[in-house]
Protein backbone atom coordinates (compact mmCIF):
# COMPACT_ATOMS: atom_id res chain seq x y z
CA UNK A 1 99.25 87.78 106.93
CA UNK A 2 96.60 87.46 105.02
CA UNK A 3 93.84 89.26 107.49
CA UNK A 4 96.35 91.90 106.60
CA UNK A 5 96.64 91.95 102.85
CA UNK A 6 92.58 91.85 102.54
CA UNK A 7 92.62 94.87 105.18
CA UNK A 8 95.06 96.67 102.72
CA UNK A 9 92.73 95.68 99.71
CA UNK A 10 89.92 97.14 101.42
CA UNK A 11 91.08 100.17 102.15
CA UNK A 12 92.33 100.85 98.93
CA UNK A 13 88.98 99.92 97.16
CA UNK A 14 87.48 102.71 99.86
CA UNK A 15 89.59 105.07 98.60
CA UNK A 16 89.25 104.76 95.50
CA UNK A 17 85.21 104.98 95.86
CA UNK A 18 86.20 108.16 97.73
CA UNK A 19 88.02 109.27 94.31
CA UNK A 20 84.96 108.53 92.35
CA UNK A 21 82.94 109.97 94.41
CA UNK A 22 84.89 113.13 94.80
CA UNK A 23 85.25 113.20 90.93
CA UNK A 24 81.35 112.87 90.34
CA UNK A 25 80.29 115.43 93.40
CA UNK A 26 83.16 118.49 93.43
CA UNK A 27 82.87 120.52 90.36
CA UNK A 28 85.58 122.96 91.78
CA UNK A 29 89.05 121.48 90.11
CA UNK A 30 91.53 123.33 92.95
CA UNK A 31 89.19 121.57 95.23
CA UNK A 32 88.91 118.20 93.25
CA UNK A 33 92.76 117.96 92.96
CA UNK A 34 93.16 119.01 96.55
CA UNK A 35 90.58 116.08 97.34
CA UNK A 36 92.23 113.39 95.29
CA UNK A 37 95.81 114.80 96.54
CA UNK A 38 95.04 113.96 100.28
CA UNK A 39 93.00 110.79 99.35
CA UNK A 40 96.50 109.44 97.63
CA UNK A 41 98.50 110.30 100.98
CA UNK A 42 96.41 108.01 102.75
CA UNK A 43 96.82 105.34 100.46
CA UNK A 44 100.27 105.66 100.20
CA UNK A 45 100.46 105.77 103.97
CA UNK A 46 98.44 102.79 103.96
CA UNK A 47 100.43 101.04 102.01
CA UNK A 48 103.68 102.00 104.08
CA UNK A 49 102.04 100.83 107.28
CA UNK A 50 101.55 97.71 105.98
CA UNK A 51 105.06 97.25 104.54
CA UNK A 52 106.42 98.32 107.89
CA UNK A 53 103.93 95.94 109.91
CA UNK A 54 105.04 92.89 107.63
CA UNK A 55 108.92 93.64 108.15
CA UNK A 56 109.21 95.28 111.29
CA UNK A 57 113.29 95.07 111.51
CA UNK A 58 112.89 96.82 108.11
CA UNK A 59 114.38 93.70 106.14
CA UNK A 60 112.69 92.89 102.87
CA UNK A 61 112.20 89.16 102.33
CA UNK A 62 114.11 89.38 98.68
């Protein structure tokens, strides 16, 4: 479980270099936006996958 929730972390942190990144290099805003739009799908897919990996059966633990 906790393998997991550092994987999560770093993926997130990668992203969010990405962002930075993407912010500092593309000077084009429809591009920038586009960018940052697709680099927030993965990280909300990310963040799915790992909700649906820790309860599988789909049953929260509240």
């Amino acid at each position: 479980m906790i393998k997991g929730t550092n994987r999560l972390r770093l993926a997130l942190a990668a992203y969010a270099v990405l962002a930075v990144l993407t912010w500092k290099t593309i000077t084009d805003e429809k591009l920038r936006l586009a960018t940052w739009l697709i680099l927030g799908l993965f990280a909300l897919k990310s963040i799915l996958r790992r909700k649906d990996m820790m309860h599988p059966d789909g049953e929260d633990s509240d």
